[in-house]
C-alpha atoms as a PDB file:
ATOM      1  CA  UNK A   1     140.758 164.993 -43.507  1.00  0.00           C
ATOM      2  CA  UNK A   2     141.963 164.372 -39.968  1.00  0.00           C
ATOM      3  CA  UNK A   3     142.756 160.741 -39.523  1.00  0.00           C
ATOM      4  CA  UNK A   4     139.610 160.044 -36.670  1.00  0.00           C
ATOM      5  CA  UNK A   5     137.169 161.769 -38.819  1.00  0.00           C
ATOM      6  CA  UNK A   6     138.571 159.691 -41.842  1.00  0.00           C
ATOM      7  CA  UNK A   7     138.287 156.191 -39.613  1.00  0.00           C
ATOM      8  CA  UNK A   8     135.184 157.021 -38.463  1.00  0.00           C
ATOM      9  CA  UNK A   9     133.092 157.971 -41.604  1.00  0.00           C
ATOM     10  CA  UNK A  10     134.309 154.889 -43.296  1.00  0.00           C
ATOM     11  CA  UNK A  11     133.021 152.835 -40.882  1.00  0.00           C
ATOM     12  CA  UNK A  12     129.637 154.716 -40.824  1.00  0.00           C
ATOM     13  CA  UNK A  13     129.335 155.238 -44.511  1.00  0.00           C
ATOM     14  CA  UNK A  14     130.043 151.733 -44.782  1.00  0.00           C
ATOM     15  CA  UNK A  15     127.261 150.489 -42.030  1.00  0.00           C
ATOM     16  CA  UNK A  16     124.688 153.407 -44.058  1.00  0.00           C
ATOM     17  CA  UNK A  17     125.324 152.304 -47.570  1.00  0.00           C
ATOM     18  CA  UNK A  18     127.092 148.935 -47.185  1.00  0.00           C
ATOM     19  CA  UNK A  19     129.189 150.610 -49.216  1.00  0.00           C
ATOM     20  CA  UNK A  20     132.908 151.790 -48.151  1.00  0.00           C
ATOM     21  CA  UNK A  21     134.104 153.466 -51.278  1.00  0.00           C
ATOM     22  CA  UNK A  22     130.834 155.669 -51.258  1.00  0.00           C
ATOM     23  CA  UNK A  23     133.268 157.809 -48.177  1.00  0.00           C
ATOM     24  CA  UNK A  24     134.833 159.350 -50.733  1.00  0.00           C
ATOM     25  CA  UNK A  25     131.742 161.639 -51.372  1.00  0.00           C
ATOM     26  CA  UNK A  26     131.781 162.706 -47.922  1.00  0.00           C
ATOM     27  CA  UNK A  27     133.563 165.808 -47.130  1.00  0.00           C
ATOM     28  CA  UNK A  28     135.211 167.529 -43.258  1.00  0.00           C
ATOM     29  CA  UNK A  29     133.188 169.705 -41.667  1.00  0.00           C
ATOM     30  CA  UNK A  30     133.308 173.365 -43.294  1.00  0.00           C
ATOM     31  CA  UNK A  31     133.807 174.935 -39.774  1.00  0.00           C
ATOM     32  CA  UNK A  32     134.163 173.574 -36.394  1.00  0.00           C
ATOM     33  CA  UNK A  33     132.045 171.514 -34.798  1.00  0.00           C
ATOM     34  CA  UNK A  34     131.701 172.502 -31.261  1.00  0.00           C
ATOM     35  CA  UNK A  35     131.348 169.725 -28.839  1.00  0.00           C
ATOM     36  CA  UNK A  36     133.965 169.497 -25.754  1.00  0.00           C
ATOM     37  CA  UNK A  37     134.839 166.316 -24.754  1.00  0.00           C
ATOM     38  CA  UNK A  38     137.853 164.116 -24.149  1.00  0.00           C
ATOM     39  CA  UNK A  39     136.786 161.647 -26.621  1.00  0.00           C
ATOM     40  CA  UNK A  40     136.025 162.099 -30.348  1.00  0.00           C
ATOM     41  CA  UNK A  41     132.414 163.181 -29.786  1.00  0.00           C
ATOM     42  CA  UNK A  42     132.527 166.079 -32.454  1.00  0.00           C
ATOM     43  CA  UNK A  43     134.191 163.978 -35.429  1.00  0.00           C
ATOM     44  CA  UNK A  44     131.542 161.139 -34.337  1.00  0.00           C
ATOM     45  CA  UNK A  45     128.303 163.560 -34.419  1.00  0.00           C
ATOM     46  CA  UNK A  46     129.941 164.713 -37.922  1.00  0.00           C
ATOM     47  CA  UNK A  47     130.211 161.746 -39.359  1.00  0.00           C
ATOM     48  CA  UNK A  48     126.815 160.213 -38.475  1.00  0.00           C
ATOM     49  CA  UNK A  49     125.460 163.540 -39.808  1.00  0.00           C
ATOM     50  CA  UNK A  50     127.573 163.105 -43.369  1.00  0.00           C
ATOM     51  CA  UNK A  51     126.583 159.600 -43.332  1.00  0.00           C
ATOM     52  CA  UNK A  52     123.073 159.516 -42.918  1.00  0.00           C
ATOM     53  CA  UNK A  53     123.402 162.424 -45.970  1.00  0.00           C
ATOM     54  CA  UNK A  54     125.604 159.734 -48.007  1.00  0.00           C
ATOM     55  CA  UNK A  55     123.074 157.626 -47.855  1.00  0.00           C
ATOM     56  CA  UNK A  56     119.755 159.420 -48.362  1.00  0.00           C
ATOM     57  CA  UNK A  57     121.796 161.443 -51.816  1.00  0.00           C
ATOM     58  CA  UNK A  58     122.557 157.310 -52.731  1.00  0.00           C
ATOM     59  CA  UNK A  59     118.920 155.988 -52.140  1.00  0.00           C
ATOM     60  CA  UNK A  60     117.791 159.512 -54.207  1.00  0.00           C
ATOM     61  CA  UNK A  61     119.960 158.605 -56.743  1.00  0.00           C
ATOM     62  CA  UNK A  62     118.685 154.919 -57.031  1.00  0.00           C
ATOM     63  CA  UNK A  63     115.280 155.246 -57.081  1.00  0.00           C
ATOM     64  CA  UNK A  64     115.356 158.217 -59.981  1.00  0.00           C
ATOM     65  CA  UNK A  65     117.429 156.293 -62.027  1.00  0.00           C
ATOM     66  CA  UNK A  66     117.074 152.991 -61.454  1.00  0.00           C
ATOM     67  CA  UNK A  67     120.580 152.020 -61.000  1.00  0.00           C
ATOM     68  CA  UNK A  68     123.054 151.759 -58.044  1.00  0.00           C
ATOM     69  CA  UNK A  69     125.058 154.939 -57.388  1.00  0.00           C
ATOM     70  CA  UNK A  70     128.663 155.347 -58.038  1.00  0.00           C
ATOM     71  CA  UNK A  71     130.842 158.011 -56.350  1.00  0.00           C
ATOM     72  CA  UNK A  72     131.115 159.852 -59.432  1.00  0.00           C
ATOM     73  CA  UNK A  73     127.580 160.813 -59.809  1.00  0.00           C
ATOM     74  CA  UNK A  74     127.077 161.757 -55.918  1.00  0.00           C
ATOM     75  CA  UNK A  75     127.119 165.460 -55.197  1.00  0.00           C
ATOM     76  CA  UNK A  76     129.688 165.584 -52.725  1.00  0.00           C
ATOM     77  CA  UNK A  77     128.369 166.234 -49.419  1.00  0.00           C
ATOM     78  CA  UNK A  78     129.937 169.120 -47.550  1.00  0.00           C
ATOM     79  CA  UNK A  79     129.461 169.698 -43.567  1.00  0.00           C
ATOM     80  CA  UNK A  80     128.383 172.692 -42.136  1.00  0.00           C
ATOM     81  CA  UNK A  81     129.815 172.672 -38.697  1.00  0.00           C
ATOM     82  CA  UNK A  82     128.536 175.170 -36.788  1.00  0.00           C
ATOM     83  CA  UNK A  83     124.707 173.594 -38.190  1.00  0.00           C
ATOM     84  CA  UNK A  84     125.988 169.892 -36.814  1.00  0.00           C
ATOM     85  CA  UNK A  85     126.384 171.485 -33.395  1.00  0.00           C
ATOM     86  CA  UNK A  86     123.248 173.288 -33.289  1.00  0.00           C
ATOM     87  CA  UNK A  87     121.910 169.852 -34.262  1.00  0.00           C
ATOM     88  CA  UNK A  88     123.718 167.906 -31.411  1.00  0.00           C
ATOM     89  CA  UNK A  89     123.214 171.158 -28.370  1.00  0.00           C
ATOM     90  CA  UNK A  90     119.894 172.381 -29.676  1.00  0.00           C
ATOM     91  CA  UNK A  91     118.134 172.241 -26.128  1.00  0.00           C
ATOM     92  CA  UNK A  92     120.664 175.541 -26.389  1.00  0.00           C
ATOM     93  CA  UNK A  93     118.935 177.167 -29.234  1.00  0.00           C
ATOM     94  CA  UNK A  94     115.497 175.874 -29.142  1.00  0.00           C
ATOM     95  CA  UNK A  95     112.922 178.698 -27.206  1.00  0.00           C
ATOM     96  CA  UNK A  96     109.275 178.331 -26.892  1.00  0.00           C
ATOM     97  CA  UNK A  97     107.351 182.099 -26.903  1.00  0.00           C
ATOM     98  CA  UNK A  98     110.884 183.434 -26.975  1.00  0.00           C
ATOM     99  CA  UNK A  99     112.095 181.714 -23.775  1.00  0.00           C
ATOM    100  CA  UNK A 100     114.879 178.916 -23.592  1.00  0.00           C
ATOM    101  CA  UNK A 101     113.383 175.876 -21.290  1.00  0.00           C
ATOM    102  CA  UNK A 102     115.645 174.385 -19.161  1.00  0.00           C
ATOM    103  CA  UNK A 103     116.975 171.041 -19.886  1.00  0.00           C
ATOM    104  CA  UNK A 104     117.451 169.297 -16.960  1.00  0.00           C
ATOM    105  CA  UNK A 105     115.695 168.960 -13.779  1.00  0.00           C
ATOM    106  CA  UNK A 106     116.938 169.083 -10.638  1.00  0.00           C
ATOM    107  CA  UNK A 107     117.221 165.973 -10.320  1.00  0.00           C
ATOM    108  CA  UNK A 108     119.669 165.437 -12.791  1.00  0.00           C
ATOM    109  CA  UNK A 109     123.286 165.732 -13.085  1.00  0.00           C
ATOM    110  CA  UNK A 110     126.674 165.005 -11.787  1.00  0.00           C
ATOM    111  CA  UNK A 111     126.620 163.932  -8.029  1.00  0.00           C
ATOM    112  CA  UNK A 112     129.563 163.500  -5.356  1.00  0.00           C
ATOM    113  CA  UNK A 113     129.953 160.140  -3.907  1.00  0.00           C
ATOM    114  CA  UNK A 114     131.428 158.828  -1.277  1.00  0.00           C
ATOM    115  CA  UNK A 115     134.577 157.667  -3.366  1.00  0.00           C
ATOM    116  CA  UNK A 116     133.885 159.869  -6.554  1.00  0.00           C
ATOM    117  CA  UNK A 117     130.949 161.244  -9.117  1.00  0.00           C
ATOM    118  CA  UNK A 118     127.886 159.306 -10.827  1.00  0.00           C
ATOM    119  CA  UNK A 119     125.547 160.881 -13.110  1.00  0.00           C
ATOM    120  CA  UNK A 120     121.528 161.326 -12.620  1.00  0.00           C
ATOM    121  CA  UNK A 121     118.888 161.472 -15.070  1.00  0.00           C
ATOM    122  CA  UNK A 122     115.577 162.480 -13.253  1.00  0.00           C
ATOM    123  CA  UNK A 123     114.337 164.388 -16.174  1.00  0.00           C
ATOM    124  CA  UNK A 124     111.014 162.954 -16.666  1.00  0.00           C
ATOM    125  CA  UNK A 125     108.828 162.199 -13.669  1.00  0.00           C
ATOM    126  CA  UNK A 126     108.855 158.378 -13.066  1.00  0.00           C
ATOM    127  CA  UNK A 127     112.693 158.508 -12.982  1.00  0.00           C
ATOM    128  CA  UNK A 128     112.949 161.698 -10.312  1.00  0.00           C
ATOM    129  CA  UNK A 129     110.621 159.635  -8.180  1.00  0.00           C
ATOM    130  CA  UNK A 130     112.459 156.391  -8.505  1.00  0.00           C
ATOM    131  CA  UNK A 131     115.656 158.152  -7.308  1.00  0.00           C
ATOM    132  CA  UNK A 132     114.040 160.219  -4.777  1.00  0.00           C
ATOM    133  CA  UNK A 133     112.155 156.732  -3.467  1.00  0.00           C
ATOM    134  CA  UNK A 134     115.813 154.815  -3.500  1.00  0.00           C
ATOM    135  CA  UNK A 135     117.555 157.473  -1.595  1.00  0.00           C
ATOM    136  CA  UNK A 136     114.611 157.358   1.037  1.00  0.00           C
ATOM    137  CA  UNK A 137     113.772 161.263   0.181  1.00  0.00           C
ATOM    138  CA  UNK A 138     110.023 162.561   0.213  1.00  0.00           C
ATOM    139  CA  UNK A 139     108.837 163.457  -3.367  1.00  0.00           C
ATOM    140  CA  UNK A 140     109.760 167.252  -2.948  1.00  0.00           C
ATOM    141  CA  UNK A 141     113.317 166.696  -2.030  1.00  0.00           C
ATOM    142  CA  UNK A 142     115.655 169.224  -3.735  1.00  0.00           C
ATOM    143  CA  UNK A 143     118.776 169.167  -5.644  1.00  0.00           C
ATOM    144  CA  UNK A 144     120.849 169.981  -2.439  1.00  0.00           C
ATOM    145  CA  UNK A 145     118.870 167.051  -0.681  1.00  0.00           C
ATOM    146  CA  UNK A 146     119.907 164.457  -3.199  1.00  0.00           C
ATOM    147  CA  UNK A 147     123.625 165.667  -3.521  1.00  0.00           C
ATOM    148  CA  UNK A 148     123.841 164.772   0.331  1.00  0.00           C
ATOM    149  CA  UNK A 149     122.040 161.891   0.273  1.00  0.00           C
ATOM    150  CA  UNK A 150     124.556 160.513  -2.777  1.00  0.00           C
ATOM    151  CA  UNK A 151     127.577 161.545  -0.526  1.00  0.00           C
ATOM    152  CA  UNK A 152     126.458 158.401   1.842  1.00  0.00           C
ATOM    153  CA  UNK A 153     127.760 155.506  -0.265  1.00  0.00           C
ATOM    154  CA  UNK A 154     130.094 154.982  -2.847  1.00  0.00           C
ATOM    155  CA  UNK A 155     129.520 155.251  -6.835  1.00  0.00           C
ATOM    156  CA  UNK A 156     129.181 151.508  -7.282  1.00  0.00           C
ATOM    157  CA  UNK A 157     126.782 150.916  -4.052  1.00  0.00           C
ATOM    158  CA  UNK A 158     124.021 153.659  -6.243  1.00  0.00           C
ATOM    159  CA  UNK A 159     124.906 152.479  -9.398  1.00  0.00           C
ATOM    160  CA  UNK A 160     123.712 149.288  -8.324  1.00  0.00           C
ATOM    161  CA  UNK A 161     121.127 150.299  -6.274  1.00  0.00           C
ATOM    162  CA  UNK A 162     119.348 151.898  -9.371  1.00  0.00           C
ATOM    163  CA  UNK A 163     119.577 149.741 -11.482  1.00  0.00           C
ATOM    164  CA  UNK A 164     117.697 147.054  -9.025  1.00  0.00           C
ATOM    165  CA  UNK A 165     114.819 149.979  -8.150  1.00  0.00           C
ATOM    166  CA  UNK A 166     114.509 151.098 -11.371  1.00  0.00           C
ATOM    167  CA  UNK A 167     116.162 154.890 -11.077  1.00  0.00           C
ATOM    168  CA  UNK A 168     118.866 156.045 -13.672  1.00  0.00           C
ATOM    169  CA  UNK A 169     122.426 156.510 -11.912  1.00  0.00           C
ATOM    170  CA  UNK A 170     125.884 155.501 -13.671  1.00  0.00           C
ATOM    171  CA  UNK A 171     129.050 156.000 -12.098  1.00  0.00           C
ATOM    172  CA  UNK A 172     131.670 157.766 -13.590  1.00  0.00           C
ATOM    173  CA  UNK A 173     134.637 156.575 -14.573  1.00  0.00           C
ATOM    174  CA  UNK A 174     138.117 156.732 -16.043  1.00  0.00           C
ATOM    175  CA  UNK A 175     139.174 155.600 -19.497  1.00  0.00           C
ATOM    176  CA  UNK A 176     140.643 152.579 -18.140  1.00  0.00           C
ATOM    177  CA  UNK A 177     137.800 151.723 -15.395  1.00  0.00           C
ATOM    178  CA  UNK A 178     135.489 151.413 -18.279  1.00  0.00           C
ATOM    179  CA  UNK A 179     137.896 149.248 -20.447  1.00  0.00           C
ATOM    180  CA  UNK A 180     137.758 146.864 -17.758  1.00  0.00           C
ATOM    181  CA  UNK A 181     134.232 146.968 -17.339  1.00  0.00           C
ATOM    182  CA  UNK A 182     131.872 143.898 -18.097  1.00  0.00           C
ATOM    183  CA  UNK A 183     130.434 146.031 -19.957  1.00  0.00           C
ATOM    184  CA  UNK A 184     133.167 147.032 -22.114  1.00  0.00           C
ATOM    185  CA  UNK A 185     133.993 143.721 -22.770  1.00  0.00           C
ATOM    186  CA  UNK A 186     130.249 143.079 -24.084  1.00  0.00           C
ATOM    187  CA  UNK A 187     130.203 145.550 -26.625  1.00  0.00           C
ATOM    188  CA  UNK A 188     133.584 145.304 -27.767  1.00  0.00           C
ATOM    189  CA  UNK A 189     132.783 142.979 -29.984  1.00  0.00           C
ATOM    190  CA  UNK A 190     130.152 144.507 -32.054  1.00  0.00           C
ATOM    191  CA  UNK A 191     131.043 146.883 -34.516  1.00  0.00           C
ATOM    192  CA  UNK A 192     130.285 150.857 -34.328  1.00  0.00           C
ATOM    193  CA  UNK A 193     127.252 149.893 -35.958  1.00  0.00           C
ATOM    194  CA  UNK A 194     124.980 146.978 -36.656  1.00  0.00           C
ATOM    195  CA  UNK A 195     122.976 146.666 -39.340  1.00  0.00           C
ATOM    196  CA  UNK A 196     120.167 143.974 -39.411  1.00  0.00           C
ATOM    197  CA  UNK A 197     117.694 143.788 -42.761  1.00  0.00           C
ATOM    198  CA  UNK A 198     114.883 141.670 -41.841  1.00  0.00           C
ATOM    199  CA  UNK A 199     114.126 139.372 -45.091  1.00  0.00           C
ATOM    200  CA  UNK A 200     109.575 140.318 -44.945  1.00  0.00           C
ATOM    201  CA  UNK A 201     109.484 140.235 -48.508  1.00  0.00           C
ATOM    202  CA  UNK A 202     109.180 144.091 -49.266  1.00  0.00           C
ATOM    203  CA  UNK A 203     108.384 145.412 -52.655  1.00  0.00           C
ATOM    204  CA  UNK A 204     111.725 147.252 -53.830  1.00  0.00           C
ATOM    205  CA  UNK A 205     111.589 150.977 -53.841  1.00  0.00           C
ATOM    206  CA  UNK A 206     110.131 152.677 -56.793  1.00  0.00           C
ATOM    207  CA  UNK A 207     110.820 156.479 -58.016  1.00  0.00           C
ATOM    208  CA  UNK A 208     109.361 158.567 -55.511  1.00  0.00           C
ATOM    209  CA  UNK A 209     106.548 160.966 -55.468  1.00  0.00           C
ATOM    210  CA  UNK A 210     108.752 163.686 -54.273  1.00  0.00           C
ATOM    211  CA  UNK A 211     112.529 164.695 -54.899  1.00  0.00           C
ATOM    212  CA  UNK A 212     113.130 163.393 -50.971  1.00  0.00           C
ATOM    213  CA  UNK A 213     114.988 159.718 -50.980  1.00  0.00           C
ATOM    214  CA  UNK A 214     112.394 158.509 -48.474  1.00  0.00           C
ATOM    215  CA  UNK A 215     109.156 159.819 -49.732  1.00  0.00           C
ATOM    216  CA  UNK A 216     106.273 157.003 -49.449  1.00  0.00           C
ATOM    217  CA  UNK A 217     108.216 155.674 -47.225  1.00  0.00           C
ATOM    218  CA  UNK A 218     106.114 154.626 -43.642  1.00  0.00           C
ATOM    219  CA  UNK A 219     107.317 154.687 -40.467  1.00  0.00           C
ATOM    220  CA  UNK A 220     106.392 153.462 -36.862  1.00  0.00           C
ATOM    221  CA  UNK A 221     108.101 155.543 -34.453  1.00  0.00           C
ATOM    222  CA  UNK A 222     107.932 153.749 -30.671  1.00  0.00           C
ATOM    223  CA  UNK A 223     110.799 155.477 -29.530  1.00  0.00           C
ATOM    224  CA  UNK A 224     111.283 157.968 -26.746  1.00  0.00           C
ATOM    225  CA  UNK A 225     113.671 160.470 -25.131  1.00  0.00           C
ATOM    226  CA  UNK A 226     116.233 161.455 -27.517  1.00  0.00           C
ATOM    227  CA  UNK A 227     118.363 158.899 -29.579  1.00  0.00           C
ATOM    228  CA  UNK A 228     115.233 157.008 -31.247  1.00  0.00           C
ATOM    229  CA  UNK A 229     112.981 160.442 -31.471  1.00  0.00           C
ATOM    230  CA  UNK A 230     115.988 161.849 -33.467  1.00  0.00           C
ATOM    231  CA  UNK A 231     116.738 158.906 -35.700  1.00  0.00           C
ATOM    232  CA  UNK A 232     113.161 159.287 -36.587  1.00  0.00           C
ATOM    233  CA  UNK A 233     112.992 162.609 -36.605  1.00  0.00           C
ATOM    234  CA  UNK A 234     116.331 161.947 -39.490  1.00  0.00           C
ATOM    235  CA  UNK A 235     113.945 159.880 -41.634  1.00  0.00           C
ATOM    236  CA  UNK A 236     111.239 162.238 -41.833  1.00  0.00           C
ATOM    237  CA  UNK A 237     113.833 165.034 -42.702  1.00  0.00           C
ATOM    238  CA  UNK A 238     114.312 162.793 -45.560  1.00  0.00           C
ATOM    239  CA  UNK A 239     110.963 162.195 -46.567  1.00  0.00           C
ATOM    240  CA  UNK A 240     109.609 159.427 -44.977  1.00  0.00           C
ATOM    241  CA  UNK A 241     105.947 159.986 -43.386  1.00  0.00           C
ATOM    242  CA  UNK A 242     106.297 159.000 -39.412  1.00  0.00           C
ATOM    243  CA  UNK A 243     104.261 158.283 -36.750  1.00  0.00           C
ATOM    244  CA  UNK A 244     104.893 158.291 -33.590  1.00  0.00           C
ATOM    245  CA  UNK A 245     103.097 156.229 -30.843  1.00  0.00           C
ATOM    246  CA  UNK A 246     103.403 157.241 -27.332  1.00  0.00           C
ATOM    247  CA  UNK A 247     101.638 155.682 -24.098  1.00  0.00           C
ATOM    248  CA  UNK A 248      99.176 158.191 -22.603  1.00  0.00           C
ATOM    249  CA  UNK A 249     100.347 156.449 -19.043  1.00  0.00           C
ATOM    250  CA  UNK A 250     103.660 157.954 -19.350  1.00  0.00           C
ATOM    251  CA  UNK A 251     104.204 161.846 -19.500  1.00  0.00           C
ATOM    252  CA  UNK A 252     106.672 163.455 -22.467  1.00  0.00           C
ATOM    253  CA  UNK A 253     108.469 166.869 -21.593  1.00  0.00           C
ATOM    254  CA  UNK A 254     106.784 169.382 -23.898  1.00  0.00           C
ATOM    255  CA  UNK A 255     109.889 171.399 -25.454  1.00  0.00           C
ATOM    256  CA  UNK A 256     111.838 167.912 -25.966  1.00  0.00           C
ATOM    257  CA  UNK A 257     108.564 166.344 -28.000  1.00  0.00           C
ATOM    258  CA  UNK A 258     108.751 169.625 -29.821  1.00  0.00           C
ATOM    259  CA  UNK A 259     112.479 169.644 -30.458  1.00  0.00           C
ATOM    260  CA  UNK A 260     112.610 165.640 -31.551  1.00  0.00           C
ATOM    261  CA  UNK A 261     108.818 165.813 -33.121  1.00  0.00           C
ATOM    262  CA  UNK A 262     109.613 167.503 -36.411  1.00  0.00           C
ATOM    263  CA  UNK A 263     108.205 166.914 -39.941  1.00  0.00           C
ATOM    264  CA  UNK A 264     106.055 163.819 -37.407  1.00  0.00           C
ATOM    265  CA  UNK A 265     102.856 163.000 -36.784  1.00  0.00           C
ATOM    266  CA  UNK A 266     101.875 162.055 -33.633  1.00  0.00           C
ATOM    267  CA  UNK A 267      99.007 160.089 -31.438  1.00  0.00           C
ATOM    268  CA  UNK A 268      99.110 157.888 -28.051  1.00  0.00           C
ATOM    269  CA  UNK A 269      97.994 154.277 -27.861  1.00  0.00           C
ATOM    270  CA  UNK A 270      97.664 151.960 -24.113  1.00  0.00           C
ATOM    271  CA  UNK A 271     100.343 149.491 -24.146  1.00  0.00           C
ATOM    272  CA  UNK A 272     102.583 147.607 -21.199  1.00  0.00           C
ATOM    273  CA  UNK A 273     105.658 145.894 -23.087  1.00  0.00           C
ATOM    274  CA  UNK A 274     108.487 146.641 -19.818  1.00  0.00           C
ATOM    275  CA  UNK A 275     108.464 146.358 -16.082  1.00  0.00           C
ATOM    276  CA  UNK A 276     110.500 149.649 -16.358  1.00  0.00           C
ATOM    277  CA  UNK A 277     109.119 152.272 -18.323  1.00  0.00           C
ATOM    278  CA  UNK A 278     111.737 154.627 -20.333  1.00  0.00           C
END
């Protein structure tokens, strides 16, 4: 066990269970796990995977028995690499009627500055037209279009732009620009993961129905996009019965509602909680 992937499943075994010395049930990926990057993205999409297993075999284990888990008596939980990365790149596997949608628009993507490169997301409507609308480009404007209207100003001067007009641009930066980032500095001091447990007076879990940890389990999915959709998505994988609540104001990209929307049910309901929609 490479020391990252060791580090990092402690930490997120730990945040899961609330239990470190459940990490020892947790085995490396069987295989690689294909996902290029500079930074530890494939031992981090491994270990959130083996986690979120750590825990469901734990809360299975609980609720047949009665009694808290101990390493001994978990199954030990083996990755399947090339599985995580279909998990983590499946807008590359997924096809609808045998054809592969694509997954961005043209409106998304890495853009030349003035001084460098910032990053687009224009993937659902309201965002492409909040870009286009910043950059002062009519609502048909191509790809080529926005790359030369980005080349007018620096990374920072869109960056902030957006983020006053409500359009989705980030600059991108070096390893040490972002250590010296407010932002950096803000999150710093929160751990990988925070877990909050909100004291509503539940009824403790019984034995479930089903063999799945998280049977009669209910959840309210308000999410949208990708993260929340597939944390959800995680839960019903492990039993729990989720719906999801969308606003009929704001559309959803079909093969990505498909992708993120299984073992869910689904249904739209009016509601204004943001000045910016996601």
């Amino acid at each position: 066990m490479s020391a990252s992937f060791e580090q990092l499943a402690s930490e997120l075994v730990s945040a899961a269970t609330g239990r470190t010395e459940l990490v020892a049930a947790l085995r490396p990926p069987a295989g690689p796990v294909t996902l290029p990057s500079p930074l530890p993205v494939a031992q981090l999409a491994a270990t959130a995977v083996g986690a979120a297993s750590v825990a469901a075999a734990s809360l299975a284990y609980a609720r047949s028995t009665g009694r808290e888990v101990d390493v001994a008596s978990l199954i030990p939980v083996v990755l399947d690499g090339p599985r995580v990365t279909a998990a983590y790149r499946s807008e590359q596997v997924f096809t609808w009627n045998g054809e592969r949608p694509d997954a961005w628009a043209p409106a998304s993507g890495f853009f030349e500055t003035a001084d460098g490169w910032v990053r687009t997301h224009g993937n659902y409507p309201h965002h492409a037209a909040a870009l286009r609308r910043m950059l002062g480009l009519g609502d048909d404007a191509g790809k080529e279009a926005i790359a030369a209207a980005l080349r007018t100003a620096t990374g920072a001067h869109w960056e902030d732009r957006a983020a006053a007009e409500g359009a989705i641009v980030g600059r991108v930066r070096t390893v040490q620009e972002w250590r010296t980032h407010p932002h950096a500095d803000a999150v710093r001091a929160y751990p990988l993961v925070r877990r909050d447990v909100a004291d509503r007076g539940a009824s403790p879990l019984t034995e479930p129905a089903s063999s799945l940890p998280l049977a009669d389990v209910r959840v309210l999915d308000l999410t949208r996009v990708i993260a929340g959709p597939v944390s959800t998505r995680t839960l019903a994988l492990f039993g729990a019965d989720v719906l999801r609540i969308d606003s009929p104001r704001l559309p959803e990209i079909d093969w990505q509602f498909l992708d993120t929307g299984q073992g869910k049910r689904s249904t739209t309901q009016p509601a204004t909680c943001s000045r910016h929609p996601s």
